[in-house]
PDB file of N, CA and C in Angstrom:
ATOM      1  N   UNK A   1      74.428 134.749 108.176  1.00  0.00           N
ATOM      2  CA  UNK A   1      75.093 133.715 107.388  1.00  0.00           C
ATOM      3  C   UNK A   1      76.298 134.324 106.688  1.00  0.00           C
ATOM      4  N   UNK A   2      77.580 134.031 106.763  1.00  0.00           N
ATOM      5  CA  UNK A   2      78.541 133.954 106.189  1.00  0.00           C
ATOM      6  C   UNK A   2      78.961 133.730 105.120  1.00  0.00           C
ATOM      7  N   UNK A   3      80.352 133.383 104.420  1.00  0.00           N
ATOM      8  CA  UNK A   3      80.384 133.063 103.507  1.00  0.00           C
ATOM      9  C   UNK A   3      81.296 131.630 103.444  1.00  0.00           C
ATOM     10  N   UNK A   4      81.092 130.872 102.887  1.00  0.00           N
ATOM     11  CA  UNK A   4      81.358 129.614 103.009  1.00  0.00           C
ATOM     12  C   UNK A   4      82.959 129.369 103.129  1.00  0.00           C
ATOM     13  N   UNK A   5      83.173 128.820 104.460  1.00  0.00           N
ATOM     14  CA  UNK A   5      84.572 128.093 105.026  1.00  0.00           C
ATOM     15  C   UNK A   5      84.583 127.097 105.045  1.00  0.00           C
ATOM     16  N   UNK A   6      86.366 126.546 104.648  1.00  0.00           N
ATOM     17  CA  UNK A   6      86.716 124.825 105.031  1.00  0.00           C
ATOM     18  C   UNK A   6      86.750 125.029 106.459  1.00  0.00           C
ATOM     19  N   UNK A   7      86.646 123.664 107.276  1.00  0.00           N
ATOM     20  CA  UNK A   7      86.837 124.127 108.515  1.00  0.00           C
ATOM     21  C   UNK A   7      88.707 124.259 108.687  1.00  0.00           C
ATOM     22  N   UNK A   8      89.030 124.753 110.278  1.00  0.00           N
ATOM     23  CA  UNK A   8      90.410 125.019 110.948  1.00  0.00           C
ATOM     24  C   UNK A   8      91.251 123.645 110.322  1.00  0.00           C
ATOM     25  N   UNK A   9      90.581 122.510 110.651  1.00  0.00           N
ATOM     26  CA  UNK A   9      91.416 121.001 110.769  1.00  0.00           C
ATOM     27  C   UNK A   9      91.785 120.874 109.106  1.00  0.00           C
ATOM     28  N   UNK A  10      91.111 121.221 108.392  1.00  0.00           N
ATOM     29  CA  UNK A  10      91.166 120.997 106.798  1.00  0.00           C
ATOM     30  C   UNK A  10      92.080 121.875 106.226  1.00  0.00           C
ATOM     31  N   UNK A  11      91.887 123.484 106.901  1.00  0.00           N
ATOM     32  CA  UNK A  11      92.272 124.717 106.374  1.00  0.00           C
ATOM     33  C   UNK A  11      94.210 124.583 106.631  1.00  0.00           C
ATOM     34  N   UNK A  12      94.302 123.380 108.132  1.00  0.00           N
ATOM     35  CA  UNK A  12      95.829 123.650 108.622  1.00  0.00           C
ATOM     36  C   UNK A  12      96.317 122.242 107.765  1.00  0.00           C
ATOM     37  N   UNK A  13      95.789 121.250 107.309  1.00  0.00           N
ATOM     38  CA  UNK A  13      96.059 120.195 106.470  1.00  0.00           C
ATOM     39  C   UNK A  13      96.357 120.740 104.943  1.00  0.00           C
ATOM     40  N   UNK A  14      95.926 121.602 104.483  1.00  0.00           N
ATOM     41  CA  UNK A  14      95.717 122.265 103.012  1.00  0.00           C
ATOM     42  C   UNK A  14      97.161 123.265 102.945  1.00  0.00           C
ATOM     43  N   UNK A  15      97.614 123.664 103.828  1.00  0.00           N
ATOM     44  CA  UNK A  15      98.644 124.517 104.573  1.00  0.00           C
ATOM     45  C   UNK A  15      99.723 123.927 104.590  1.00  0.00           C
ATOM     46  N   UNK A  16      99.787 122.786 105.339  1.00  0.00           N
ATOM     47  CA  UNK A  16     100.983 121.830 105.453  1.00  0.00           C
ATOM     48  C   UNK A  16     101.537 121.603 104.629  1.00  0.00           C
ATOM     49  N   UNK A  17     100.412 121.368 103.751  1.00  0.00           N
ATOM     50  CA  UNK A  17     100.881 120.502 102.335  1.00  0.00           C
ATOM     51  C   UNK A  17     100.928 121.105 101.435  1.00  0.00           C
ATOM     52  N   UNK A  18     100.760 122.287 101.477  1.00  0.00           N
ATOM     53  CA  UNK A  18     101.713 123.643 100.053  1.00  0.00           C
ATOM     54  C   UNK A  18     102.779 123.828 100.761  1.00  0.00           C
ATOM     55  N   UNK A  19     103.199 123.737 102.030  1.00  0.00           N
ATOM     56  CA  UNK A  19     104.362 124.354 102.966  1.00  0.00           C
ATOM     57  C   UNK A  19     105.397 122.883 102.632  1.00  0.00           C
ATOM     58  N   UNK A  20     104.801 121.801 102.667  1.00  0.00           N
ATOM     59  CA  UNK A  20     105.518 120.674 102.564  1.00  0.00           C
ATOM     60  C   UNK A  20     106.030 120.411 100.844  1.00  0.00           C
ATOM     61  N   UNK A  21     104.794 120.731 100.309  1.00  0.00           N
ATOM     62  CA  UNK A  21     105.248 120.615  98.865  1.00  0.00           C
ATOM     63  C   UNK A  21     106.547 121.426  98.351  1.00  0.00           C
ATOM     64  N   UNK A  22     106.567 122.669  98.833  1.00  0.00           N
ATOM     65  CA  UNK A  22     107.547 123.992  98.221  1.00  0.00           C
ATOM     66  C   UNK A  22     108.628 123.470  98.821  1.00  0.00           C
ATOM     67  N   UNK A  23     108.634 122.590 100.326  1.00  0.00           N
ATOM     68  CA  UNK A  23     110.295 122.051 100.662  1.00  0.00           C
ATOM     69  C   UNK A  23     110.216 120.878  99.235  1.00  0.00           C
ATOM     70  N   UNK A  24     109.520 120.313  98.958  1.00  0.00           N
ATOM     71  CA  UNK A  24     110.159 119.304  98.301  1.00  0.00           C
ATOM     72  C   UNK A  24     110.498 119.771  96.914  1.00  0.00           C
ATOM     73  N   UNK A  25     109.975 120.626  96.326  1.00  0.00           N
ATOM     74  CA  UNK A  25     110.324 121.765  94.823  1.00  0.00           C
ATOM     75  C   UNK A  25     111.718 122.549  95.486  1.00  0.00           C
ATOM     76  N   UNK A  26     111.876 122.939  96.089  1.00  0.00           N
ATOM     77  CA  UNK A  26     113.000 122.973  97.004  1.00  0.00           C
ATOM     78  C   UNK A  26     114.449 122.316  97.017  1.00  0.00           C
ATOM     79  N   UNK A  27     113.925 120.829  97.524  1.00  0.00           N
ATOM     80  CA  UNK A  27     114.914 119.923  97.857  1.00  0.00           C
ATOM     81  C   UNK A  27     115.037 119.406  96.210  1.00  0.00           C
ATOM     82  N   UNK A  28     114.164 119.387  95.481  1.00  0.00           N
ATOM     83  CA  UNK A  28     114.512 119.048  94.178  1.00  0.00           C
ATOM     84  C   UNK A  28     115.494 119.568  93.366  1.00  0.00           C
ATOM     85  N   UNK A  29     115.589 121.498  93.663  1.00  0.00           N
ATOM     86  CA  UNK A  29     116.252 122.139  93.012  1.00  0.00           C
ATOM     87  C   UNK A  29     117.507 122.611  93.332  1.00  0.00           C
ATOM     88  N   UNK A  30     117.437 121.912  94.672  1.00  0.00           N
ATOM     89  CA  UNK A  30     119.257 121.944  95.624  1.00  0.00           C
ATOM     90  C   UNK A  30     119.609 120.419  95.065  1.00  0.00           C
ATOM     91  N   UNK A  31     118.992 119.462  95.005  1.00  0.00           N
ATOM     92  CA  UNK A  31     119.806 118.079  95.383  1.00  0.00           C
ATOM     93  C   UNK A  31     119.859 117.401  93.903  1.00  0.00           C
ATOM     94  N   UNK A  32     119.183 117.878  93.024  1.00  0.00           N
ATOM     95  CA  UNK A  32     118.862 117.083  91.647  1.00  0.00           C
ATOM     96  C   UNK A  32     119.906 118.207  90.795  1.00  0.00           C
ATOM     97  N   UNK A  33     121.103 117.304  90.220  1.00  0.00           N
ATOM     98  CA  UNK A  33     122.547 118.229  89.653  1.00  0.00           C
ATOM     99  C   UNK A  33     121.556 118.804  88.162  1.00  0.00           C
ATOM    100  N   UNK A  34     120.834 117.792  87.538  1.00  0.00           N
ATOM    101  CA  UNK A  34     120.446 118.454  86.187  1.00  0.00           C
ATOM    102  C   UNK A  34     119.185 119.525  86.551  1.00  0.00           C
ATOM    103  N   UNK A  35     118.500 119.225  87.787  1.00  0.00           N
ATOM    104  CA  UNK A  35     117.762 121.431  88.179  1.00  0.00           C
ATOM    105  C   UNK A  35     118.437 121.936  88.198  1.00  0.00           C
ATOM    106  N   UNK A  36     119.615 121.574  89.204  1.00  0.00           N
ATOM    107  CA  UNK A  36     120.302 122.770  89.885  1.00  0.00           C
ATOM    108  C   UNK A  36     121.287 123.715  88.635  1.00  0.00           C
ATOM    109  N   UNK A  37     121.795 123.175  87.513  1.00  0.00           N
ATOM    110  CA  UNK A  37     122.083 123.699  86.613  1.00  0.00           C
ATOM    111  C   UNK A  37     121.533 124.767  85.593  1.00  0.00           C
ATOM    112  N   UNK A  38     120.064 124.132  85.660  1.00  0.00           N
ATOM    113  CA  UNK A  38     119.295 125.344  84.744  1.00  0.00           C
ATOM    114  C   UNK A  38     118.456 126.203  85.806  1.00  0.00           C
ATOM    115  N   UNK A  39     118.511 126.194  87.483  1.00  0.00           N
ATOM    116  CA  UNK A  39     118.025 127.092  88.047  1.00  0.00           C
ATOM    117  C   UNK A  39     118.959 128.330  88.520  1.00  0.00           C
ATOM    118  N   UNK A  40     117.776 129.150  88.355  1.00  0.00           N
ATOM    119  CA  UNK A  40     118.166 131.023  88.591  1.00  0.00           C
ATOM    120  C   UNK A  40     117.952 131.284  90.279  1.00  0.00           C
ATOM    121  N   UNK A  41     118.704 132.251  90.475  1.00  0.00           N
ATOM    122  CA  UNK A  41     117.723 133.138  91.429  1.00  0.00           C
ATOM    123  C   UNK A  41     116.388 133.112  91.472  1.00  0.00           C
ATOM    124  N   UNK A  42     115.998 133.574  90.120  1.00  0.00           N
ATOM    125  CA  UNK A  42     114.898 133.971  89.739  1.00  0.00           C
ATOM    126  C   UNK A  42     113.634 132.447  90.111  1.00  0.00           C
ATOM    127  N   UNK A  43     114.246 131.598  90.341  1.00  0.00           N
ATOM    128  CA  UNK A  43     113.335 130.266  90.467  1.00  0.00           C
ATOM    129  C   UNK A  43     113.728 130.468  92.296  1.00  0.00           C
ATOM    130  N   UNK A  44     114.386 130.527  92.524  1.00  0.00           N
ATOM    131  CA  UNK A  44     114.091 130.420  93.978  1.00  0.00           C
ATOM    132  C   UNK A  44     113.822 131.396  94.444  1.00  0.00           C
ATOM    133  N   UNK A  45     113.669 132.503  94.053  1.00  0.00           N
ATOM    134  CA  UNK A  45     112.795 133.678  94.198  1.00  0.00           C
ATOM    135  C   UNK A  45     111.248 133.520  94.414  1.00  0.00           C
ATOM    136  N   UNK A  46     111.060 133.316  92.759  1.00  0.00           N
ATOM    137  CA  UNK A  46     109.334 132.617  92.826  1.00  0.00           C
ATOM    138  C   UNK A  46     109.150 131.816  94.023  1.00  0.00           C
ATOM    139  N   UNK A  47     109.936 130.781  94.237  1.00  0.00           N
ATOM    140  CA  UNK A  47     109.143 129.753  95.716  1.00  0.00           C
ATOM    141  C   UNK A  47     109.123 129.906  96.556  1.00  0.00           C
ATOM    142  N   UNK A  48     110.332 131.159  97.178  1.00  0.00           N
ATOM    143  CA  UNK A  48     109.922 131.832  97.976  1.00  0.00           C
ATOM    144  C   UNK A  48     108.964 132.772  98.047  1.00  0.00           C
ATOM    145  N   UNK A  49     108.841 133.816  97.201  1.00  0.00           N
ATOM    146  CA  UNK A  49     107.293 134.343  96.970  1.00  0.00           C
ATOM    147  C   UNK A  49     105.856 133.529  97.282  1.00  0.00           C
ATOM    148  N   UNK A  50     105.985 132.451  96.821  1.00  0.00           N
ATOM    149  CA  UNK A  50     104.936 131.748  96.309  1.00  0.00           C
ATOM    150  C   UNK A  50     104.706 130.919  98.112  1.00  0.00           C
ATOM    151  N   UNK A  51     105.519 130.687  98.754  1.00  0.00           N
ATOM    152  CA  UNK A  51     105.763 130.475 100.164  1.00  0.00           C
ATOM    153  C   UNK A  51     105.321 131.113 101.231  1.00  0.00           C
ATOM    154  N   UNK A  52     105.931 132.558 100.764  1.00  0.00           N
ATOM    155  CA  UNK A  52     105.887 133.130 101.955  1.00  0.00           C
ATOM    156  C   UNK A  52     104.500 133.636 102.373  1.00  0.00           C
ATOM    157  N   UNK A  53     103.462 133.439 101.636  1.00  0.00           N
ATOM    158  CA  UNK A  53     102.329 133.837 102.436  1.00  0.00           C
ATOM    159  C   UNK A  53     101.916 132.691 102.998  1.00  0.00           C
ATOM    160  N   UNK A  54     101.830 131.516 102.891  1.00  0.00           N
ATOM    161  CA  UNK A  54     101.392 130.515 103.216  1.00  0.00           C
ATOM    162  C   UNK A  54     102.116 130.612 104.863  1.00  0.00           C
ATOM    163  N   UNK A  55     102.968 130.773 104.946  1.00  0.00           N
ATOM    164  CA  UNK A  55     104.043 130.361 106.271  1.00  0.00           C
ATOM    165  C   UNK A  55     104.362 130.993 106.728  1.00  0.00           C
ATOM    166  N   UNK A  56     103.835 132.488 106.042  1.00  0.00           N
ATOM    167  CA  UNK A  56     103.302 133.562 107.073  1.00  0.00           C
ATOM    168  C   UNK A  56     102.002 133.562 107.674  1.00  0.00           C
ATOM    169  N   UNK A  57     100.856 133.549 107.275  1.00  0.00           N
ATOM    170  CA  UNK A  57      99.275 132.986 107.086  1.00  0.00           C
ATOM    171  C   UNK A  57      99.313 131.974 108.412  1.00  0.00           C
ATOM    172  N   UNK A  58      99.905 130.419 108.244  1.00  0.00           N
ATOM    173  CA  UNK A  58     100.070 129.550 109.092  1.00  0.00           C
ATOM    174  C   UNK A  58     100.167 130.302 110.413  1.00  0.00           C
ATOM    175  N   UNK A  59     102.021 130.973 110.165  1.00  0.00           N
ATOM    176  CA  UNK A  59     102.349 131.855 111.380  1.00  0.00           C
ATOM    177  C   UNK A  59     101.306 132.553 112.845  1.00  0.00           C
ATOM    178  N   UNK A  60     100.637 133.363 111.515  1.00  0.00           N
ATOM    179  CA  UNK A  60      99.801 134.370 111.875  1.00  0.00           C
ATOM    180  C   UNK A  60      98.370 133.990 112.850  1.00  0.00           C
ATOM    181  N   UNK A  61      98.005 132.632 112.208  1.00  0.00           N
ATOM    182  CA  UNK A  61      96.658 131.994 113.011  1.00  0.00           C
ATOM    183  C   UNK A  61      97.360 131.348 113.848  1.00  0.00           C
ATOM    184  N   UNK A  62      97.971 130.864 114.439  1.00  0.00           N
ATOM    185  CA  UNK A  62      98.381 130.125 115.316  1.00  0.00           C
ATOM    186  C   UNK A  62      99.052 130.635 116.371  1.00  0.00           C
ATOM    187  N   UNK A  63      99.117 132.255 115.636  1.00  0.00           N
ATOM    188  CA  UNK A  63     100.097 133.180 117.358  1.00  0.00           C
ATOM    189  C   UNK A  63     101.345 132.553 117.265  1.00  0.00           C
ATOM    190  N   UNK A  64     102.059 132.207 116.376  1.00  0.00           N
ATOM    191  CA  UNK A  64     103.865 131.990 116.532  1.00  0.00           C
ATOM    192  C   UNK A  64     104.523 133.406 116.147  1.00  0.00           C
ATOM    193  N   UNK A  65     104.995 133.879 117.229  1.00  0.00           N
ATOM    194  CA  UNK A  65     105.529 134.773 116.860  1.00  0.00           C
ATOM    195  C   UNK A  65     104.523 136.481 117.399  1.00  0.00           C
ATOM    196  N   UNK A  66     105.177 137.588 117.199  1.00  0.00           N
ATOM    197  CA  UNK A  66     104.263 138.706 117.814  1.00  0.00           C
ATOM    198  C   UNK A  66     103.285 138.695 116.506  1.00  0.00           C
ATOM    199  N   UNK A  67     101.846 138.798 116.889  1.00  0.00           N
ATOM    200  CA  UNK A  67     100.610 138.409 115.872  1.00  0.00           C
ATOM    201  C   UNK A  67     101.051 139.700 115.002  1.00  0.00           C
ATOM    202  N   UNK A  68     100.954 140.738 115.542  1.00  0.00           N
ATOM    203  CA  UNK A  68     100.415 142.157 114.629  1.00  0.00           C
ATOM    204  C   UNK A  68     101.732 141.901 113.454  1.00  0.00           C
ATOM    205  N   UNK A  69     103.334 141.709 114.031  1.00  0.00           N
ATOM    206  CA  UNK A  69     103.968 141.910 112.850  1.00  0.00           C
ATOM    207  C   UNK A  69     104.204 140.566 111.984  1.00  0.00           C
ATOM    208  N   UNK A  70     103.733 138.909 112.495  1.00  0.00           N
ATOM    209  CA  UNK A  70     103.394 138.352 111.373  1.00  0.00           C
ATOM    210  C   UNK A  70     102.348 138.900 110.508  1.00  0.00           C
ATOM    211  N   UNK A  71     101.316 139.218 111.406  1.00  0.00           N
ATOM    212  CA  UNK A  71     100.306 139.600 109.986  1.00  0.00           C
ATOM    213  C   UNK A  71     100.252 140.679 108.935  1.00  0.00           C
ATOM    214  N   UNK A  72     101.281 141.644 109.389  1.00  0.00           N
ATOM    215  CA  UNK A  72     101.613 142.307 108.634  1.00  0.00           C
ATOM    216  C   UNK A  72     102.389 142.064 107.681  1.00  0.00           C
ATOM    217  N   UNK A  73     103.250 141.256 108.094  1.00  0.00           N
ATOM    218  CA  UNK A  73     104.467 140.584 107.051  1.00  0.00           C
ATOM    219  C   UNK A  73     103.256 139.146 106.400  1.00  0.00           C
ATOM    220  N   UNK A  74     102.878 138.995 106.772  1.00  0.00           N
ATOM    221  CA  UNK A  74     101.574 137.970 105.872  1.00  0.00           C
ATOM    222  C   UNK A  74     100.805 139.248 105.112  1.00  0.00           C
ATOM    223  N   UNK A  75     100.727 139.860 105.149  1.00  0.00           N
ATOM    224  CA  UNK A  75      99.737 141.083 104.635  1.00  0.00           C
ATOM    225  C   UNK A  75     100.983 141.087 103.389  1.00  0.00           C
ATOM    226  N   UNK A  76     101.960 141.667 103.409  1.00  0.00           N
ATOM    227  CA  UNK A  76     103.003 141.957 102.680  1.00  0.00           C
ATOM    228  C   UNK A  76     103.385 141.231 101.264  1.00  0.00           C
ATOM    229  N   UNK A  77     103.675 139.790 101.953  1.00  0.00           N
ATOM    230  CA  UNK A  77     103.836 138.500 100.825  1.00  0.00           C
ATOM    231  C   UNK A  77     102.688 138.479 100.261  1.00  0.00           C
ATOM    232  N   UNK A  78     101.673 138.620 100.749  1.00  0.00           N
ATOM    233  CA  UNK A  78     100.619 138.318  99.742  1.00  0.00           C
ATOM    234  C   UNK A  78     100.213 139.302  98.708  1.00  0.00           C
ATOM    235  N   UNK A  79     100.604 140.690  99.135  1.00  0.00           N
ATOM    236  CA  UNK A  79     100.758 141.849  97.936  1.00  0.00           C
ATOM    237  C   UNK A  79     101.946 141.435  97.114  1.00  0.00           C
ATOM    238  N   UNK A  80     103.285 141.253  97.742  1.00  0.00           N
ATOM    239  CA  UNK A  80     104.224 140.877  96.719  1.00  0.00           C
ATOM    240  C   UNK A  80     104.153 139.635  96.135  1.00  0.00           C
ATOM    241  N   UNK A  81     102.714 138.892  96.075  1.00  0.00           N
ATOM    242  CA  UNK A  81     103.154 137.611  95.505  1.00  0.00           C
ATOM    243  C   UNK A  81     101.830 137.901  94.234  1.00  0.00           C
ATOM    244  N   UNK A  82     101.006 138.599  94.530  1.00  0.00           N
ATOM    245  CA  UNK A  82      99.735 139.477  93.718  1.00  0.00           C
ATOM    246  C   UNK A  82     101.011 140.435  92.708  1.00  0.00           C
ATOM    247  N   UNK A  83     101.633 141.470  93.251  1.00  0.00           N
ATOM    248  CA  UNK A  83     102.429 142.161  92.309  1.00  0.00           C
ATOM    249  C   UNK A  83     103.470 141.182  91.516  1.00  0.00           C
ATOM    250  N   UNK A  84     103.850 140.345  91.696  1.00  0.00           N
ATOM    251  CA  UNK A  84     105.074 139.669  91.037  1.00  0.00           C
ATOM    252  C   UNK A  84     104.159 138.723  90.134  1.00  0.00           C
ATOM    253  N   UNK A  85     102.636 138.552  90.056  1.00  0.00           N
ATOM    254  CA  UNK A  85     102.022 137.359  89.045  1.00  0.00           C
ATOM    255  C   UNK A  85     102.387 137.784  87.611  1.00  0.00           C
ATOM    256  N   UNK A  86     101.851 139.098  87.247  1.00  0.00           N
ATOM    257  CA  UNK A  86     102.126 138.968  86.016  1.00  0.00           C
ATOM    258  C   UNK A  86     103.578 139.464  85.114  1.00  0.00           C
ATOM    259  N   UNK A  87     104.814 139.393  86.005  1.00  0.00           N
ATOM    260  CA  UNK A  87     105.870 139.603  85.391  1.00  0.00           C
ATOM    261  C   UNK A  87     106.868 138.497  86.041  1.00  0.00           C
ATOM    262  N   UNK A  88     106.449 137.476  86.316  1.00  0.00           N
ATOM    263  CA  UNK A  88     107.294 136.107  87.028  1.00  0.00           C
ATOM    264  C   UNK A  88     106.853 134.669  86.362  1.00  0.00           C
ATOM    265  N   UNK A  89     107.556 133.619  86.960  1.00  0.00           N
ATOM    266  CA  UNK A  89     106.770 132.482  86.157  1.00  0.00           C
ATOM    267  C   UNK A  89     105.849 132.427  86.473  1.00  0.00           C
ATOM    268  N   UNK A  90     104.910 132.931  87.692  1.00  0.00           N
ATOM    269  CA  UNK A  90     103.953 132.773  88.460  1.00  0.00           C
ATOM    270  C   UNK A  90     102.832 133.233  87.724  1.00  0.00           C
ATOM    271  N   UNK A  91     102.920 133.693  86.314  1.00  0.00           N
ATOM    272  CA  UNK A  91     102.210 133.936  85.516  1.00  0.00           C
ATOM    273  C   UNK A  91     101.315 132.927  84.736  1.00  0.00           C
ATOM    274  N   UNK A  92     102.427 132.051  84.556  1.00  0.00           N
ATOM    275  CA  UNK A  92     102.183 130.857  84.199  1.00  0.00           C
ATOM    276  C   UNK A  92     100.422 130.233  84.258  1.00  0.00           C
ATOM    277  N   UNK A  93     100.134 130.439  85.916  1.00  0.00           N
ATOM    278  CA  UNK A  93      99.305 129.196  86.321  1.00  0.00           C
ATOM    279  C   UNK A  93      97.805 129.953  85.695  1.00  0.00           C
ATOM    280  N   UNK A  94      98.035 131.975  85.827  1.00  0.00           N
ATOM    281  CA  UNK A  94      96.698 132.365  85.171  1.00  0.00           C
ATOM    282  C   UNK A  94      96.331 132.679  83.474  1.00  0.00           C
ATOM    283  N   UNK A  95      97.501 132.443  83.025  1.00  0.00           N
ATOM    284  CA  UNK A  95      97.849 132.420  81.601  1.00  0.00           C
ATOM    285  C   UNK A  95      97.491 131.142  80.713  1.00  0.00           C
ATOM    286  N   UNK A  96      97.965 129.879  81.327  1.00  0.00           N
ATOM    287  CA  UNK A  96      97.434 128.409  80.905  1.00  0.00           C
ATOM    288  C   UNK A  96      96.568 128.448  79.945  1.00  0.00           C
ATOM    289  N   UNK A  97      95.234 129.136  80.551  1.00  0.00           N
ATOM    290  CA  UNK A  97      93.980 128.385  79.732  1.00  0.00           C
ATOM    291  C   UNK A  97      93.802 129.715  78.329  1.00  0.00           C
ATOM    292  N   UNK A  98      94.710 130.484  78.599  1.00  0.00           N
ATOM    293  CA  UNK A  98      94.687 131.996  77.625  1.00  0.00           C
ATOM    294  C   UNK A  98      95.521 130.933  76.571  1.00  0.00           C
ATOM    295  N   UNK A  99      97.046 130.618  76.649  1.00  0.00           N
ATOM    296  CA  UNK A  99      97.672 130.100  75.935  1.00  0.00           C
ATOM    297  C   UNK A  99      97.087 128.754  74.929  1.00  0.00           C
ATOM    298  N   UNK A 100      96.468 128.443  76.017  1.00  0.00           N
ATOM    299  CA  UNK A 100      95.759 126.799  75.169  1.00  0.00           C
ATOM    300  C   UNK A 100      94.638 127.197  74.087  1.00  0.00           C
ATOM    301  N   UNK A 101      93.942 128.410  74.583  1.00  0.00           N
ATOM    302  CA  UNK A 101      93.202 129.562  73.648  1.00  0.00           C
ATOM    303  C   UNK A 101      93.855 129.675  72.200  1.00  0.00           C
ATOM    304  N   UNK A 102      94.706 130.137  72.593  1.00  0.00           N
ATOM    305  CA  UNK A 102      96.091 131.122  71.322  1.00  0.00           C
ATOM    306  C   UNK A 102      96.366 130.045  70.591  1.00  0.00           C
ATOM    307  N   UNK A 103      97.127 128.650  71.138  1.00  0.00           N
ATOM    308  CA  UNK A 103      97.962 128.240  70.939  1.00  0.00           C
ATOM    309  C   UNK A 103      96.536 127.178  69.908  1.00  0.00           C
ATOM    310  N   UNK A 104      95.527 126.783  70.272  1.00  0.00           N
ATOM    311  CA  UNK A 104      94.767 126.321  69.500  1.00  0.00           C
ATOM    312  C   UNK A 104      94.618 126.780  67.970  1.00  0.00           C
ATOM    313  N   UNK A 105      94.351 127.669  67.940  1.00  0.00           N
ATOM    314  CA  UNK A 105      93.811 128.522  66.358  1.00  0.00           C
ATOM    315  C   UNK A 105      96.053 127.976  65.844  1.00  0.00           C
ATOM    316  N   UNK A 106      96.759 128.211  66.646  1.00  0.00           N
ATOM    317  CA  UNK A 106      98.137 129.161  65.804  1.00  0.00           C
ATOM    318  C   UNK A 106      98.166 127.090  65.441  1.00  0.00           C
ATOM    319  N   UNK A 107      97.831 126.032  66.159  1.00  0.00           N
ATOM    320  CA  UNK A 107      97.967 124.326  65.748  1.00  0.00           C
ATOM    321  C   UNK A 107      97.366 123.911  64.272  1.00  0.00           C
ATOM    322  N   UNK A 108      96.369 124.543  64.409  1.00  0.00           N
ATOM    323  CA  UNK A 108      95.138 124.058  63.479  1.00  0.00           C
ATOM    324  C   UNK A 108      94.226 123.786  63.996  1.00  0.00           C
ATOM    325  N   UNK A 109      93.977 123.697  65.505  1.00  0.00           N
ATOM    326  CA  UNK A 109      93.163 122.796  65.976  1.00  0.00           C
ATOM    327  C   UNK A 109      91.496 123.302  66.012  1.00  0.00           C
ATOM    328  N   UNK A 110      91.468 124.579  65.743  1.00  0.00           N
ATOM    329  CA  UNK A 110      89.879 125.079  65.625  1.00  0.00           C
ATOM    330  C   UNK A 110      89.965 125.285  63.968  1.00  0.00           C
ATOM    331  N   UNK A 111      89.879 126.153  62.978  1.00  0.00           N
ATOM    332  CA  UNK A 111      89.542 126.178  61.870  1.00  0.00           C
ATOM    333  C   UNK A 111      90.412 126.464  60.955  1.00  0.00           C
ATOM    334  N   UNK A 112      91.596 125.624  61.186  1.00  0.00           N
ATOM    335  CA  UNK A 112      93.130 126.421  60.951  1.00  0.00           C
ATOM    336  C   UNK A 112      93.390 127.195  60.119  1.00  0.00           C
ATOM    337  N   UNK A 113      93.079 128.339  60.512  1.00  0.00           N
ATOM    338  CA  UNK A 113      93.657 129.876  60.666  1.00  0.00           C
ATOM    339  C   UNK A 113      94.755 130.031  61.841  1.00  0.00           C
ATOM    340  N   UNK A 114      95.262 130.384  60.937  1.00  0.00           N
ATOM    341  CA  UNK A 114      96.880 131.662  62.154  1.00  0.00           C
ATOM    342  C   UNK A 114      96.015 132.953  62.170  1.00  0.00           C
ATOM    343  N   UNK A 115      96.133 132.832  63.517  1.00  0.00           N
ATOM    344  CA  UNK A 115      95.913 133.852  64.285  1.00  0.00           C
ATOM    345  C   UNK A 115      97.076 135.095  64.709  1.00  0.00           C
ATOM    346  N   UNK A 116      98.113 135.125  63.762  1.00  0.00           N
ATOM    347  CA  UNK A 116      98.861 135.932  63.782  1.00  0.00           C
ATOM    348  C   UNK A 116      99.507 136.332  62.075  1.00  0.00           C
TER     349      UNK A 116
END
């Protein structure tokens, strides 16, 4: 016994649609004049990071391309997207429930004490 998988049909639907989503965060931040003003490098950096394992990954199961050096370059993005979490916005998504932590006590909202 293994360890528990979505199946292939679910796993390439779940895929699509982070691959489809990041074009449309994408197309938002080329075509919308008030993103495109306050975006960096540094933001289309992250989505590409945040991309490229997915659409390497895809790549890689499906044999597009020579397997060994997608999966290596899927091997790759997914270290550089692990190394870039905690000094990118990508920090963001594991930080959330730390901040709502912090940010509780510094409101009032548990026994209001500042916590700093």
């Amino acid at each position: 016994m293994g360890l528990p998988a979505f199946a292939e049909g679910v796993t390439d639907a779940l895929t699509i649609l982070v691959m489809f989503c990041g074009l449309l965060f994408l197309g938002r931040r080329v075509l919308l004049r008030r993103v495109r003003t306050i975006s960096t490098f540094g933001d289309y950096l992250a989505l590409s990071i945040t991309l490229a394992p997915f659409v390497s990954g895809f790549m890689a199961y499906h044999h597009l391309g020579d397997y060994q050096k997608v999966l290596t370059v899927h091997i790759l993005c997914g270290e550089i997207m692990l190394a870039a979490l905690p000094f990118s916005k990508l920090g963001h998504m594991l930080y959330f429930f730390l901040y709502r932590f912090f940010l509780g006590g510094e409101y009032g909202l548990t026994r209001r004490l500042r916590v700093w």
